[in-house]
C-alpha atoms as a PDB file:
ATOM      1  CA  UNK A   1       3.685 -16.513   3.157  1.00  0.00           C
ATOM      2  CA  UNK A   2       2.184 -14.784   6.247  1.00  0.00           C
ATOM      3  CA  UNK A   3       2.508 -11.410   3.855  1.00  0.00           C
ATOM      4  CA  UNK A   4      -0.840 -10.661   1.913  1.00  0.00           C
ATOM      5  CA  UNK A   5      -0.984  -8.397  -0.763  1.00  0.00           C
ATOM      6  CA  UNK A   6      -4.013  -6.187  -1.274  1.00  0.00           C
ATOM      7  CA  UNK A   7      -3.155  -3.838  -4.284  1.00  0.00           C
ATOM      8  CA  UNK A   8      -6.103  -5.230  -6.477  1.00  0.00           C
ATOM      9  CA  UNK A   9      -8.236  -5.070  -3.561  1.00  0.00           C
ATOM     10  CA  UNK A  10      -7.422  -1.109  -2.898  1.00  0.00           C
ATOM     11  CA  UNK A  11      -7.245  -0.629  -6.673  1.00  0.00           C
ATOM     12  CA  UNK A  12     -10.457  -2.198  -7.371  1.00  0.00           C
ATOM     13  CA  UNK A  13     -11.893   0.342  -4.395  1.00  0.00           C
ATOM     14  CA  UNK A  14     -10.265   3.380  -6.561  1.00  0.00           C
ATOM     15  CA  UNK A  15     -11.385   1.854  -9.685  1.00  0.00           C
ATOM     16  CA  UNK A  16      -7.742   2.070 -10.732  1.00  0.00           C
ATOM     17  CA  UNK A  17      -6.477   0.096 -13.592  1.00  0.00           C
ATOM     18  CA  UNK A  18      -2.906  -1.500 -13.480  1.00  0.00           C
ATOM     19  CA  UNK A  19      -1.881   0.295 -16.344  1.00  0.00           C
ATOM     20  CA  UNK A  20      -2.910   3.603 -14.618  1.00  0.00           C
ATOM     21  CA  UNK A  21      -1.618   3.025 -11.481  1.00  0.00           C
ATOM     22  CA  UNK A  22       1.639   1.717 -13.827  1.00  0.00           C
ATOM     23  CA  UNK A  23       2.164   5.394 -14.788  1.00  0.00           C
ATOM     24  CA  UNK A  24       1.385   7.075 -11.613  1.00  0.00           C
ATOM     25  CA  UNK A  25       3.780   5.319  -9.580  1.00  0.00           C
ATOM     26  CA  UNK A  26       6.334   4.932 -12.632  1.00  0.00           C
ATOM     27  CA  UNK A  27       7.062   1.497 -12.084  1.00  0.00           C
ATOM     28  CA  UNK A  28       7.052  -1.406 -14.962  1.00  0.00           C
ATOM     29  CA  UNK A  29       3.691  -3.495 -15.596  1.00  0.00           C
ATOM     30  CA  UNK A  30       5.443  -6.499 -14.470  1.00  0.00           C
ATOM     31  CA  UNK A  31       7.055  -5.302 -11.280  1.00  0.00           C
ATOM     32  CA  UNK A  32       3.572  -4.057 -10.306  1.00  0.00           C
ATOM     33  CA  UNK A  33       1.974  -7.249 -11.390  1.00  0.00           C
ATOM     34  CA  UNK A  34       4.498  -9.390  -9.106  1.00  0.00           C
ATOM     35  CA  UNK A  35       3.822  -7.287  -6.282  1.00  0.00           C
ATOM     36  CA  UNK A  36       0.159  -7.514  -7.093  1.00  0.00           C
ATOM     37  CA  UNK A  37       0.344 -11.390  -7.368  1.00  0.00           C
ATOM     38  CA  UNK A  38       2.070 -11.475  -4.567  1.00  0.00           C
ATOM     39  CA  UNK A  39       4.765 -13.052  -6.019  1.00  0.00           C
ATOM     40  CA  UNK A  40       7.205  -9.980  -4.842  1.00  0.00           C
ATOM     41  CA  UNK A  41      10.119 -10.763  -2.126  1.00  0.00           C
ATOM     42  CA  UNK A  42      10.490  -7.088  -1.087  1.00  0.00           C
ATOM     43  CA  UNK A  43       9.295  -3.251  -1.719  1.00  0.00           C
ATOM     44  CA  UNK A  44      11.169  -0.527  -1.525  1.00  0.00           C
ATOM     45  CA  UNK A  45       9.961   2.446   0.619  1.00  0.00           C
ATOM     46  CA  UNK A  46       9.779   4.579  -1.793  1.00  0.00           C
ATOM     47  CA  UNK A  47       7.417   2.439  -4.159  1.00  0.00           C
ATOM     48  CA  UNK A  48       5.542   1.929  -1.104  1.00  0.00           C
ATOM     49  CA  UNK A  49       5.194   5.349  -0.369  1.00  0.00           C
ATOM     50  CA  UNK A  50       4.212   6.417  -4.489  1.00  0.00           C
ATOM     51  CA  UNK A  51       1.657   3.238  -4.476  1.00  0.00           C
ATOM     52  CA  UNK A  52       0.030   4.604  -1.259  1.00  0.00           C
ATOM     53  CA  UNK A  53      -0.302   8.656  -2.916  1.00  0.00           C
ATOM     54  CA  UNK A  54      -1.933   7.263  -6.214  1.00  0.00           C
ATOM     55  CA  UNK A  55      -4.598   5.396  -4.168  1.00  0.00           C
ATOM     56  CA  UNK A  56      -4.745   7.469  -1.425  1.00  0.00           C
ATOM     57  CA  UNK A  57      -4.450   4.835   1.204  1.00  0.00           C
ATOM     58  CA  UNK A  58      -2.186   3.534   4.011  1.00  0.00           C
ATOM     59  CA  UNK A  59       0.268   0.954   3.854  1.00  0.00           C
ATOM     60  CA  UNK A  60      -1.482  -1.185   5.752  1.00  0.00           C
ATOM     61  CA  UNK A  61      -4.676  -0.893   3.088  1.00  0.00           C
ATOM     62  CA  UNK A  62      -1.760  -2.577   0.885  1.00  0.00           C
ATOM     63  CA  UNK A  63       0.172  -5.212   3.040  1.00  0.00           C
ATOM     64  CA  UNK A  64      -1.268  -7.577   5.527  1.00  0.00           C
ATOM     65  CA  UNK A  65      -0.017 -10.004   7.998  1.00  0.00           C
ATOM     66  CA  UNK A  66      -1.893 -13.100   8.386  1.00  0.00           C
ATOM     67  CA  UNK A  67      -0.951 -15.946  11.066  1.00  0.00           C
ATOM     68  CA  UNK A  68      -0.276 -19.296   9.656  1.00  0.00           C
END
């Protein structure tokens, strides 16, 4: 996928655990661990958006594209 997801990478820099990030974003441990794993097919603005306040970063900190 030409999609790379860098949540652990940008919540690693914060020294943010899931389970923190979990309850500042209010979204279920396993819908932030697929989008962590990269295993997500879609994000919804607004996640996007409350991911991007609790680590105080752009969306493109988050989501990269990467050429095959």
């Amino acid at each position: 996928m030409p999609i790379v997801v860098n949540l652990d990478v940008m919540m690693a820099k914060r020294k943010m655990s899931l389970n923190e990030l979990s309850e500042k974003v209010d979204i279920t441990l396993s819908n932030l661990s697929i989008l962590k794993t990269g295993k997500a097919k879609a994000v919804r603005f607004t996640t996007l958006e409350a991911i991007c306040k609790a680590l105080d970063c752009q969306p493109g900190d988050i989501l990269e594209f990467v050429k095959d």
